[in-house]
C-alpha atoms as a PDB file:
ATOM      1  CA  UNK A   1     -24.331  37.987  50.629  1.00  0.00           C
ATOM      2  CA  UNK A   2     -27.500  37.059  49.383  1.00  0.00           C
ATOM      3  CA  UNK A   3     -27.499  38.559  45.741  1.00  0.00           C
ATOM      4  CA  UNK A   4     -23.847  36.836  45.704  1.00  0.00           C
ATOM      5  CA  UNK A   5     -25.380  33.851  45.693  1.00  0.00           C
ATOM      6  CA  UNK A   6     -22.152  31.942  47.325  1.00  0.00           C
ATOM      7  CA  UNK A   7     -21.745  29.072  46.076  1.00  0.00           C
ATOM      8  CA  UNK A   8     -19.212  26.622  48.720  1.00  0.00           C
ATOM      9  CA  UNK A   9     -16.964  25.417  46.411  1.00  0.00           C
ATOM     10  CA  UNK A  10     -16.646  28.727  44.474  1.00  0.00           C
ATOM     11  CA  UNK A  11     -13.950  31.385  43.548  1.00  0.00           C
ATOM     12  CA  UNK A  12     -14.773  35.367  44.519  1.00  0.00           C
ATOM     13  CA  UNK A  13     -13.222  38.070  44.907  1.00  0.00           C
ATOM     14  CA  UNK A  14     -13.385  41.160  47.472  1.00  0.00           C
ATOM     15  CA  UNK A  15     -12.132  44.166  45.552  1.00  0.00           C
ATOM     16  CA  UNK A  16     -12.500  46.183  48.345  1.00  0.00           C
ATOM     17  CA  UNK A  17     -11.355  43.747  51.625  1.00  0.00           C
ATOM     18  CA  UNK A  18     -11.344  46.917  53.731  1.00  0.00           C
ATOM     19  CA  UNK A  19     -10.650  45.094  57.683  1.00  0.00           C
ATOM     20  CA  UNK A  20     -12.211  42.204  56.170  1.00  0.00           C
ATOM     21  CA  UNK A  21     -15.923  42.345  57.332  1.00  0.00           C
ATOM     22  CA  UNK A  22     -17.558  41.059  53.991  1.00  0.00           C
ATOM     23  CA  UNK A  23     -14.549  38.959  53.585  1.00  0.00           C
ATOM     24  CA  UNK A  24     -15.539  37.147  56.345  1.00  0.00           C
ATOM     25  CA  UNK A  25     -18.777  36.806  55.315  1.00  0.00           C
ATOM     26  CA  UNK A  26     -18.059  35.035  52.203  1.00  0.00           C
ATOM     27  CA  UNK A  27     -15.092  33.139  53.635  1.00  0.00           C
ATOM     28  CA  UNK A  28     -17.085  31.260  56.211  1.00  0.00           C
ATOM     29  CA  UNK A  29     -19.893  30.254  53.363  1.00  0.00           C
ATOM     30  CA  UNK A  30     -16.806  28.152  51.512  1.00  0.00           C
ATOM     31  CA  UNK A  31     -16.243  24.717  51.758  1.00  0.00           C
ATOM     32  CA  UNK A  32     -13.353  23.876  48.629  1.00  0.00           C
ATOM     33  CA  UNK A  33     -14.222  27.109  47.303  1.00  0.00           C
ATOM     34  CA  UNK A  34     -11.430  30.146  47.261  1.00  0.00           C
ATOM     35  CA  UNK A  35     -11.696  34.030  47.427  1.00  0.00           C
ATOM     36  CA  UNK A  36      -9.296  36.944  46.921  1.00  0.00           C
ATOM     37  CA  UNK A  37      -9.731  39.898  48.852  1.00  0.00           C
ATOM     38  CA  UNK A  38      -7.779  42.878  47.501  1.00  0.00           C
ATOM     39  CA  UNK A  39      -7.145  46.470  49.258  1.00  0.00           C
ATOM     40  CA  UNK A  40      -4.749  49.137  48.526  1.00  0.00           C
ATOM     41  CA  UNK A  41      -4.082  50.329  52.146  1.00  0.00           C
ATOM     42  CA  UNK A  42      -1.423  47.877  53.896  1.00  0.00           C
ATOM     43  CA  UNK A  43      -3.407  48.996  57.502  1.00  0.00           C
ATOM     44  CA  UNK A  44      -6.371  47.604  56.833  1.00  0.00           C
ATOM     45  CA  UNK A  45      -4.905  44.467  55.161  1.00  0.00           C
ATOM     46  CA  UNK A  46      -2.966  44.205  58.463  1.00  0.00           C
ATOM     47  CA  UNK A  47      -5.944  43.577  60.449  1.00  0.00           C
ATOM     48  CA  UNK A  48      -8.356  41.826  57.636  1.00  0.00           C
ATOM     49  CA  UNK A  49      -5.304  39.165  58.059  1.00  0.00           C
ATOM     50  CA  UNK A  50      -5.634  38.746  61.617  1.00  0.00           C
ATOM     51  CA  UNK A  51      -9.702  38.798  61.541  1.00  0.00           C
ATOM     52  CA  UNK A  52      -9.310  35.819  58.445  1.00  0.00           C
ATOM     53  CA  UNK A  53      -6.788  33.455  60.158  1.00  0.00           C
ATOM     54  CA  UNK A  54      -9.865  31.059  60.734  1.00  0.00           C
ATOM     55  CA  UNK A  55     -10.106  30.800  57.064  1.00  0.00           C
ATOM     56  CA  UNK A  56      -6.769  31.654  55.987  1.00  0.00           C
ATOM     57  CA  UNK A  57      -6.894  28.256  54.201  1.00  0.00           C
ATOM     58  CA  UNK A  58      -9.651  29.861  51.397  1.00  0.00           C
ATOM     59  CA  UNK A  59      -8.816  33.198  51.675  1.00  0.00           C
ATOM     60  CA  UNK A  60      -5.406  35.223  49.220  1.00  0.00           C
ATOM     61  CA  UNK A  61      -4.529  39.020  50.756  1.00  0.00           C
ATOM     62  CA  UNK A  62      -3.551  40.961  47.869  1.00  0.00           C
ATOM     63  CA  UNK A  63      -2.286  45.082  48.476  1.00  0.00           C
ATOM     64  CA  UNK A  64      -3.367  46.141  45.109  1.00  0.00           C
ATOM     65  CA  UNK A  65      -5.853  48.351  43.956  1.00  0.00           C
ATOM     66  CA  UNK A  66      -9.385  47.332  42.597  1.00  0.00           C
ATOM     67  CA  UNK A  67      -8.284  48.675  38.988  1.00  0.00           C
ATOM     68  CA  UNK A  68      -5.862  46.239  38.899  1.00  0.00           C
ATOM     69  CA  UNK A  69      -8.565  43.245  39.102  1.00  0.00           C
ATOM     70  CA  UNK A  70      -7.607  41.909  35.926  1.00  0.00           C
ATOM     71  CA  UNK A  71      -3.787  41.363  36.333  1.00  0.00           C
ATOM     72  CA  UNK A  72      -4.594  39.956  39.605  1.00  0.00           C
ATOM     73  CA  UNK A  73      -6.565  37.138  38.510  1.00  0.00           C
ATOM     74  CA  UNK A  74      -4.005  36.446  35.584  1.00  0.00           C
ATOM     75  CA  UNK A  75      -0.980  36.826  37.419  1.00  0.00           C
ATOM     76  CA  UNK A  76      -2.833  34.201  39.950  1.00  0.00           C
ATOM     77  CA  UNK A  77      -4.587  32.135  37.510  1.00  0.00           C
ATOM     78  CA  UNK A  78      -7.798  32.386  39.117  1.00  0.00           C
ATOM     79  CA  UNK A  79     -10.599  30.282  37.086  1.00  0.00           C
ATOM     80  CA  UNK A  80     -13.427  32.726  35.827  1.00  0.00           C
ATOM     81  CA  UNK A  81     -14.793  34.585  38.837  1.00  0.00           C
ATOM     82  CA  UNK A  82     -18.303  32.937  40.571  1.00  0.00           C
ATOM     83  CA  UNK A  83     -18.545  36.697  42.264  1.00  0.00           C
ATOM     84  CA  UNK A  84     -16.899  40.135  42.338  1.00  0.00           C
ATOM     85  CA  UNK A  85     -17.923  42.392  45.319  1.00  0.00           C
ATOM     86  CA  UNK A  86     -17.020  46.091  45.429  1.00  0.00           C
ATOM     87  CA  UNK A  87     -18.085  48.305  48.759  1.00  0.00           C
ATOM     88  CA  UNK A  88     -16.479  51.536  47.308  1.00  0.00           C
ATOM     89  CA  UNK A  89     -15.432  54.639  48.921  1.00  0.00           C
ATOM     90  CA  UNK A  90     -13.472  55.482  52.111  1.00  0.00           C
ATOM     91  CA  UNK A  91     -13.510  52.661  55.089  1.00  0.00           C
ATOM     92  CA  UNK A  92     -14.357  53.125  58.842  1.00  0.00           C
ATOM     93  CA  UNK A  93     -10.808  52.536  59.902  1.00  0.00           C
ATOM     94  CA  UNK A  94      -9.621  55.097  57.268  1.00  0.00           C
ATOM     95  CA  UNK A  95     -12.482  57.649  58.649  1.00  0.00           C
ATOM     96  CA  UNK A  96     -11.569  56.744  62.321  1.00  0.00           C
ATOM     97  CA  UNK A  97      -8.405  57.198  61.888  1.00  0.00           C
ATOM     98  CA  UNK A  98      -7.091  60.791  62.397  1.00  0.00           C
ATOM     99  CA  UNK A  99      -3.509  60.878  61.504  1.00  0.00           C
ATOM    100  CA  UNK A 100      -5.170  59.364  58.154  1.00  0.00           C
ATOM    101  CA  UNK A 101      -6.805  63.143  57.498  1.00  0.00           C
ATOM    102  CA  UNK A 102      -9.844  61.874  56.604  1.00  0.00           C
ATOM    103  CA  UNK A 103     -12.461  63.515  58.542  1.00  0.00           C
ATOM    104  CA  UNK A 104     -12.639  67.444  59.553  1.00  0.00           C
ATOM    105  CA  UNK A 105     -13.419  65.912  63.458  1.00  0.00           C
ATOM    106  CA  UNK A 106      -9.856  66.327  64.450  1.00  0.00           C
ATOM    107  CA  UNK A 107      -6.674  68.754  63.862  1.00  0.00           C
ATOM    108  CA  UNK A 108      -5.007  65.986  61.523  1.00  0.00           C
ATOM    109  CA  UNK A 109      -3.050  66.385  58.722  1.00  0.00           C
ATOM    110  CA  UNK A 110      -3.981  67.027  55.261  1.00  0.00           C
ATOM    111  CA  UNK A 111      -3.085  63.701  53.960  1.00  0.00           C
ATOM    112  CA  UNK A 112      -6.161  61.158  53.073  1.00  0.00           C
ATOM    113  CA  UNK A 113      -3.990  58.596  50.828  1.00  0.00           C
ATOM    114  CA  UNK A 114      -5.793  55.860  51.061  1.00  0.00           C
ATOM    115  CA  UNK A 115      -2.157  54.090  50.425  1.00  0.00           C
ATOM    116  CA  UNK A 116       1.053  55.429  51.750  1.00  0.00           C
ATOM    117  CA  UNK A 117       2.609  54.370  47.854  1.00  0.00           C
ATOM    118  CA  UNK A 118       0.023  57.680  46.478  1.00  0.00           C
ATOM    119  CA  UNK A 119       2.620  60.939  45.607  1.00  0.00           C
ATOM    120  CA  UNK A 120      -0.117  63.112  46.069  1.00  0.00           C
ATOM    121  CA  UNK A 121      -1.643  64.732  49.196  1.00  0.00           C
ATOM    122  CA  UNK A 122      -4.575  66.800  50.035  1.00  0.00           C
ATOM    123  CA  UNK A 123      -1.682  69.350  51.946  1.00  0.00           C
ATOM    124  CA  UNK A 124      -0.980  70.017  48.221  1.00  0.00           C
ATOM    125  CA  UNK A 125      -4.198  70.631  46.533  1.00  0.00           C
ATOM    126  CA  UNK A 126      -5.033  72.868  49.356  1.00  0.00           C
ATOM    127  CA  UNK A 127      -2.358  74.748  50.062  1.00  0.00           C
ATOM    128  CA  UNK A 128      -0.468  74.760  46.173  1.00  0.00           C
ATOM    129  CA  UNK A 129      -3.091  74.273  43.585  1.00  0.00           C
ATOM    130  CA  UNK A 130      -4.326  77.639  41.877  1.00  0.00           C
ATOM    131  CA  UNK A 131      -7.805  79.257  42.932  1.00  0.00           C
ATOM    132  CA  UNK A 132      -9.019  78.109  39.634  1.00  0.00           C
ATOM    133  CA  UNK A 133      -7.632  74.490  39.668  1.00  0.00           C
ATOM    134  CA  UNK A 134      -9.610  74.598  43.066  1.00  0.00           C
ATOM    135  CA  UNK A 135     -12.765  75.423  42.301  1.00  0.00           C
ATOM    136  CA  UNK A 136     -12.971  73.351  39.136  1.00  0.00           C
ATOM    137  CA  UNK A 137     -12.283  70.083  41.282  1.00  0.00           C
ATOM    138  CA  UNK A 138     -15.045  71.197  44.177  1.00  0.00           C
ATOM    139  CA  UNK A 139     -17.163  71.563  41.336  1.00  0.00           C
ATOM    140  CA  UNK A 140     -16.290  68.582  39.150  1.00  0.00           C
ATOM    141  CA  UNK A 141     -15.762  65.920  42.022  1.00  0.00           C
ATOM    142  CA  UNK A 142     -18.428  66.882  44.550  1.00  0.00           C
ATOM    143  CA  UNK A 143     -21.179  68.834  42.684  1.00  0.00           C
ATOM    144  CA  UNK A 144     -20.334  71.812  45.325  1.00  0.00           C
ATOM    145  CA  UNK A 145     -22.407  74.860  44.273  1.00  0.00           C
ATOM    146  CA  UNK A 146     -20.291  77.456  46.438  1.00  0.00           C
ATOM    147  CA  UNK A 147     -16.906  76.282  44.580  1.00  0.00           C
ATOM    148  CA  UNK A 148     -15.755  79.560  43.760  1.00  0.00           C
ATOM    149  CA  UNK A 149     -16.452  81.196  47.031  1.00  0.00           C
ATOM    150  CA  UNK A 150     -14.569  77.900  48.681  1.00  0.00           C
ATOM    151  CA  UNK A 151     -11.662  78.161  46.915  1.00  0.00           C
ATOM    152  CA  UNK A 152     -11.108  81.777  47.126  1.00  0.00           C
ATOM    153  CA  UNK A 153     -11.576  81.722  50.938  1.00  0.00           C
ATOM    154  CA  UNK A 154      -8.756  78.794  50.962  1.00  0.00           C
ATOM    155  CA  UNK A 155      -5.988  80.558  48.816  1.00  0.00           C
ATOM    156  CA  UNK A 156      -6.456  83.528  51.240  1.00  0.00           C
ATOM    157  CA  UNK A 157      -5.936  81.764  54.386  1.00  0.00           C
ATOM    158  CA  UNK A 158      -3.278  80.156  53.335  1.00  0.00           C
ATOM    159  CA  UNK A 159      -1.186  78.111  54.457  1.00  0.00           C
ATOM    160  CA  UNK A 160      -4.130  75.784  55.812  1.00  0.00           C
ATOM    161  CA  UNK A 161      -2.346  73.809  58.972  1.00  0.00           C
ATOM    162  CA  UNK A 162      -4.973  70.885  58.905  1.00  0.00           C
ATOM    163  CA  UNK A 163      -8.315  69.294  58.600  1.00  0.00           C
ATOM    164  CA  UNK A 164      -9.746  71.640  61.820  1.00  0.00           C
ATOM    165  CA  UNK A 165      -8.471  74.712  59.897  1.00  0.00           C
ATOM    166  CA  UNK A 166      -9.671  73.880  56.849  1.00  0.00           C
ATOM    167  CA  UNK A 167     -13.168  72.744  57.956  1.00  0.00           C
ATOM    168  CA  UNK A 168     -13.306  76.302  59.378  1.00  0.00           C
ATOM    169  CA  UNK A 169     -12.183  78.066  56.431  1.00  0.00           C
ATOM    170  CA  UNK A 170     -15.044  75.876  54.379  1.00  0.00           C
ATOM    171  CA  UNK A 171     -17.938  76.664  57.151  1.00  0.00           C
ATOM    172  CA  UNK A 172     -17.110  80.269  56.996  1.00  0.00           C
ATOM    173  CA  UNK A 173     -17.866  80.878  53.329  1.00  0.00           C
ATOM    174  CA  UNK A 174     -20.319  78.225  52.198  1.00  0.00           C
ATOM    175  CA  UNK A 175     -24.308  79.590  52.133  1.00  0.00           C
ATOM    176  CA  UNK A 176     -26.740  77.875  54.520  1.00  0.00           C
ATOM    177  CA  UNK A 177     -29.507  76.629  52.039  1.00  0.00           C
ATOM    178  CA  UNK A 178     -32.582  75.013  54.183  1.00  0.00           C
ATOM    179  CA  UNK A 179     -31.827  72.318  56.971  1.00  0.00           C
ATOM    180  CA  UNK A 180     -28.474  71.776  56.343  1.00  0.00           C
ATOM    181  CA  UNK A 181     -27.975  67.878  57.012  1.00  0.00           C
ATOM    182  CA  UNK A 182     -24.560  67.517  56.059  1.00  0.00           C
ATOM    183  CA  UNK A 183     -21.372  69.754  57.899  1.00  0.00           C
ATOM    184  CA  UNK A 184     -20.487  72.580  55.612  1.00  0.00           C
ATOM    185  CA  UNK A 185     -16.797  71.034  54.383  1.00  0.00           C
ATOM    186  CA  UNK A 186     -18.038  67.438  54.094  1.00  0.00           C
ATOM    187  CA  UNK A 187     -17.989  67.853  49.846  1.00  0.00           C
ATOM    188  CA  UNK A 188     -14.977  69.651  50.312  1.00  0.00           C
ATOM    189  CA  UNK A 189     -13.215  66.696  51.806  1.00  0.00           C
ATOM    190  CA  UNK A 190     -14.840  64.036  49.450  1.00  0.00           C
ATOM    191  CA  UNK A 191     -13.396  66.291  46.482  1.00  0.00           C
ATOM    192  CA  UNK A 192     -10.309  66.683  48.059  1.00  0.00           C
ATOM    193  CA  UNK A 193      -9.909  62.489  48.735  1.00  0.00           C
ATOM    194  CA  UNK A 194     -11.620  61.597  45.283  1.00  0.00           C
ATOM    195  CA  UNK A 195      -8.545  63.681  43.804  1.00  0.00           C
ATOM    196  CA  UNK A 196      -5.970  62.627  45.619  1.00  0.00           C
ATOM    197  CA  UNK A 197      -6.627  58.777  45.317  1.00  0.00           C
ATOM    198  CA  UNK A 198      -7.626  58.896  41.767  1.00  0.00           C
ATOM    199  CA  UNK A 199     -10.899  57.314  42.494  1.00  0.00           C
ATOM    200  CA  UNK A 200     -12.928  58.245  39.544  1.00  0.00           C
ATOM    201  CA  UNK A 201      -9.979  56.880  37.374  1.00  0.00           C
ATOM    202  CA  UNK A 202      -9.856  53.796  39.353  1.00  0.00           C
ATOM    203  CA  UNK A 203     -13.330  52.937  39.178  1.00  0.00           C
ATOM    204  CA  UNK A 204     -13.631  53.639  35.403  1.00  0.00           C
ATOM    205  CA  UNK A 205     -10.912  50.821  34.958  1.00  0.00           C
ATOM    206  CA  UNK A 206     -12.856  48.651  37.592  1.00  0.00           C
ATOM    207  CA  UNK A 207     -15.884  48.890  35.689  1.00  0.00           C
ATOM    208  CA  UNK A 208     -14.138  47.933  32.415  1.00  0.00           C
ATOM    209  CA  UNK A 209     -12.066  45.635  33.263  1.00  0.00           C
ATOM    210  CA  UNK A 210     -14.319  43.541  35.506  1.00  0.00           C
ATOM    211  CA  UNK A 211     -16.811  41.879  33.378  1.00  0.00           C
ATOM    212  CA  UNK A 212     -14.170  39.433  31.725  1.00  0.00           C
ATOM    213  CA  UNK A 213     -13.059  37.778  35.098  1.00  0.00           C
ATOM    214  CA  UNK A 214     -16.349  36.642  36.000  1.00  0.00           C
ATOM    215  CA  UNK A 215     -17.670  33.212  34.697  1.00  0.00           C
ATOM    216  CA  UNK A 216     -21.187  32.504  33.442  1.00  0.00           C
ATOM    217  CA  UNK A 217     -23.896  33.212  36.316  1.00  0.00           C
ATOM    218  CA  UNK A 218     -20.964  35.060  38.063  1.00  0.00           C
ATOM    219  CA  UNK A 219     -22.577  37.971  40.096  1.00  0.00           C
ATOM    220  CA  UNK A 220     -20.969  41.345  40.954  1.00  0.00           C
ATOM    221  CA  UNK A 221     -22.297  43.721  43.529  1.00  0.00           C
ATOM    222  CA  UNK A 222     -21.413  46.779  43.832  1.00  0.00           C
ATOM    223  CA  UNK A 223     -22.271  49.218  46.776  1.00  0.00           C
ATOM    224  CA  UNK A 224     -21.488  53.256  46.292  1.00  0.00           C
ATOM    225  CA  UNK A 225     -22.535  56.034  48.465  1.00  0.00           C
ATOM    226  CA  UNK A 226     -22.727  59.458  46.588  1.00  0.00           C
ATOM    227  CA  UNK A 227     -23.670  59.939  42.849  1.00  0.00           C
ATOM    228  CA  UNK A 228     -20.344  60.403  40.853  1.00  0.00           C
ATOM    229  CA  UNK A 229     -20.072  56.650  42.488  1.00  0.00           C
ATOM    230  CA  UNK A 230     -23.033  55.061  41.385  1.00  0.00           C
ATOM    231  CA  UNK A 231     -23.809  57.267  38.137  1.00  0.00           C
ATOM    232  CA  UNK A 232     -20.504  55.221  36.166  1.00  0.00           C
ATOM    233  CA  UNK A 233     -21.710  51.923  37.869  1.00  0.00           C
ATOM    234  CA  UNK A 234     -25.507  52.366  36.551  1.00  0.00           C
ATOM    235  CA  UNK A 235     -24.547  53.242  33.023  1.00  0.00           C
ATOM    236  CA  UNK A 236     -21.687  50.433  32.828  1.00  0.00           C
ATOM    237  CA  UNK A 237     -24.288  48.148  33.891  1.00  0.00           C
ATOM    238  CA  UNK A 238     -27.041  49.389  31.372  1.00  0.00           C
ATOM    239  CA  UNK A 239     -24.551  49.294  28.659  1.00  0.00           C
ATOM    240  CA  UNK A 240     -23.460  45.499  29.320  1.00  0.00           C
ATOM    241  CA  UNK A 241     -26.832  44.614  29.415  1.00  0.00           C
ATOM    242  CA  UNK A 242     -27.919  46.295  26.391  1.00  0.00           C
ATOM    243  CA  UNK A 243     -24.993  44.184  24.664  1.00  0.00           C
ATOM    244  CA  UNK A 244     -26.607  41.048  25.537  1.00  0.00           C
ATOM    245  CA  UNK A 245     -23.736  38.980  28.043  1.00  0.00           C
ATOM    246  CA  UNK A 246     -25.208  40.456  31.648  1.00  0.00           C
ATOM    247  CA  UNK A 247     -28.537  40.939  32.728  1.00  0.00           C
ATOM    248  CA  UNK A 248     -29.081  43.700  35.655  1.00  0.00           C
ATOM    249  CA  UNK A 249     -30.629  42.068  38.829  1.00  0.00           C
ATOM    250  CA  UNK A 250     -31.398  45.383  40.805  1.00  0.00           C
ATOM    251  CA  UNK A 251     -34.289  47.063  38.115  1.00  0.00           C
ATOM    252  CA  UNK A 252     -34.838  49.166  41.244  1.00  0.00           C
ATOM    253  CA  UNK A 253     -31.325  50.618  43.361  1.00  0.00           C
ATOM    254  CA  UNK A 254     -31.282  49.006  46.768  1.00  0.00           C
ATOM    255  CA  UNK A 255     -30.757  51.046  49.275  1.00  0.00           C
ATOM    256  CA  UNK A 256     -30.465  50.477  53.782  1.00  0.00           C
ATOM    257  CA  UNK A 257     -33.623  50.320  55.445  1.00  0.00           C
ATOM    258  CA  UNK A 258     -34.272  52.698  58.507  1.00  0.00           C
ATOM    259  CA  UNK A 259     -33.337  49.939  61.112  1.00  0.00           C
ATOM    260  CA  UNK A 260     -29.725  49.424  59.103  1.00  0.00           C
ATOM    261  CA  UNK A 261     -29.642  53.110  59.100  1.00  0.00           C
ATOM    262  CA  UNK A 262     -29.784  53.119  62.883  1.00  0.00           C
ATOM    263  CA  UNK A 263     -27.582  50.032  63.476  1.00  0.00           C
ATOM    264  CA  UNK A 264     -24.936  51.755  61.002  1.00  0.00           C
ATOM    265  CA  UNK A 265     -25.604  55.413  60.506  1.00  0.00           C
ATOM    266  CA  UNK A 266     -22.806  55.436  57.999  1.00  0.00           C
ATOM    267  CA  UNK A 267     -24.700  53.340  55.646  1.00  0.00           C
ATOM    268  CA  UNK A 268     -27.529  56.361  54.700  1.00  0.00           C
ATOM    269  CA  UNK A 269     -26.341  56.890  51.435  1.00  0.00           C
ATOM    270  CA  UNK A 270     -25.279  53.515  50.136  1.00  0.00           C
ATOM    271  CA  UNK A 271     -26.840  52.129  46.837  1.00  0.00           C
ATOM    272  CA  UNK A 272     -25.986  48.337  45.830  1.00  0.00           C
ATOM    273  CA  UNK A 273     -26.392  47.163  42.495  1.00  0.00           C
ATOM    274  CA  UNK A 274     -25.733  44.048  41.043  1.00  0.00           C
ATOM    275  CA  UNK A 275     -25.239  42.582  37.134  1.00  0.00           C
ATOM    276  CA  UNK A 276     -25.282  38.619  36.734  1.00  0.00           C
ATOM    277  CA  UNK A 277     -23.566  37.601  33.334  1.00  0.00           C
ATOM    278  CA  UNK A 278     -25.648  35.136  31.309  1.00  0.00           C
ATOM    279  CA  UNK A 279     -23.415  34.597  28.276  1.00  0.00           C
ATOM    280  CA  UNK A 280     -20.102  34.831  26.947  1.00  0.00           C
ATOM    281  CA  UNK A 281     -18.623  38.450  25.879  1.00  0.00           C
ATOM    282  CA  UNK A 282     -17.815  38.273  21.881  1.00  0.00           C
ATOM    283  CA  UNK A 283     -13.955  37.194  21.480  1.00  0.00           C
ATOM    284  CA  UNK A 284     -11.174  39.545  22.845  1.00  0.00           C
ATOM    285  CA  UNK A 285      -7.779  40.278  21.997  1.00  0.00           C
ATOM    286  CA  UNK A 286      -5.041  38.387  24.354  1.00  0.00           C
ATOM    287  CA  UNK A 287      -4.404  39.833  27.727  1.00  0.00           C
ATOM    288  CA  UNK A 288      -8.046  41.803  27.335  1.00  0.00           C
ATOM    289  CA  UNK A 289      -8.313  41.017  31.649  1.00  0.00           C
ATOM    290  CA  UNK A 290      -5.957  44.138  32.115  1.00  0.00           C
END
């Protein structure tokens, strides 16, 4: 909230509303001031709603996802933006939530759609995708050094019934290498939901379509938590400061002290950065916000 900057009769925008909890946040620091929060799961909108009603005056619920930031603010009209937060990445409720297939806690299903409107699920990448095809996304979308190993161990224990069973599979085949701090299948499952919900996509089209919704001295925050997150967001940044319109707040990544980190275990690995713009882009072609 504080690199925000909220101003009380401003317009932001919560790209990632999630049940609302930095939505709130900025809501209650408006006076005239306005703010969009957008999410692609309907869930988590459902209960964001009910946690806003005290500012449902200030606040717009949009089910959309963050990609789609620029039609939003055209098809709404929305002045140039005074801030743009994105808290990327899975939610709690999502992780909590085991019929969601999330987490490798629980027998669930291999689902993790972040929206119920995504035709792909992680049931089909695991138990219809090629060894090959496989491996190549372990590698590609979670750095996972035993890829090959992985993947071979799924296609023969196939079919894989759920998230217990595949967890198993993954913790049966992947090398110990020094204190292992993470469970043996967690890169597994963040390949497995970075695929299905197109999040690298999504966040490529974030990043480029952001920086012509926000007005002059508009902020944008970003927070990711592993690097094929925050790699994309540090060179976009770079790159629209080196043009000359934003100037990149954060010199140093800011990361959760150790008391957050015992308030909120979950927040280890997050990285925030934020990007102010200073001066207009150079001209762009009509309808250059989508």
């Amino acid at each position: 909230m504080e690199w925000l900057r909220i101003r009380p009769e401003g317009t932001y925008l919560d790209a990632t509303a999630g049940t609302g909890g930095h939505s709130i946040e900025i809501a209650r620091r408006l006076t005239t001031g306005r703010l969009v929060a957008l999410d692609r799961d309907p869930k988590a909108l459902e209960i964001a709603r009910e946690r806003l009603k005290p500012y449902e005056e200030k606040v717009v619920l949009v089910q959309a996802e963050f990609s789609k930031i620029g039609e939003v603010a055209e098809n709404m009209q929305l002045p140039p933006l005074d801030g743009v937060l994105a808290d990327l990445g899975i939610s709690s409720l999502e992780l909590d939530s085991p019929e969601r297939g999330f987490s490798f806690r629980w027998a669930a299903p291999l689902d993790m759609r972040m929206s119920p409107e995504t035709p792909l699920t992680a049931d089909e990448i695991v138990n219809h995708w090629s060894e090959k095809e496989l491996a190549d996304l372990l590698y590609q979308k979670a750095e996972e050094r035993d890829s090959r190993r992985i993947a071979r161990a799924i296609v023969r224990s196939r079919p894989i019934r759920d998230t217990e069973h595949l967890a198993t599979v993954v913790a049966g085949v992947r090398k110990a290498r020094g204190r292992q701090k993470l469970q043996p299948a967690t890169k597994t499952f963040l390949a497995l939901r970075i695929a299905v919900n197109r999040e690298e996509e999504e966040l490529e089209q974030f990043l480029s379509r952001t920086p012509a919704t926000l007005s002059i001295g508009g902020r944008w925050v970003v927070i990711s938590y592993h690097s094929l997150e925050d790699r994309p967001v540090k060179h976009a940044f770079q790159r629209l400061a080196r043009e000359g319109s934003f100037r990149v707040l954060t010199k140093r990544v800011i990361q959760p002290g150790e008391e957050e980190v015992r308030n909120n275990p979950r927040a280890r690995s997050a990285k925030m950065r934020v990007l102010e713009k200073i001066a207009p882009a150079e001209s762009r072609p009509a309808g250059s916000w989508k």
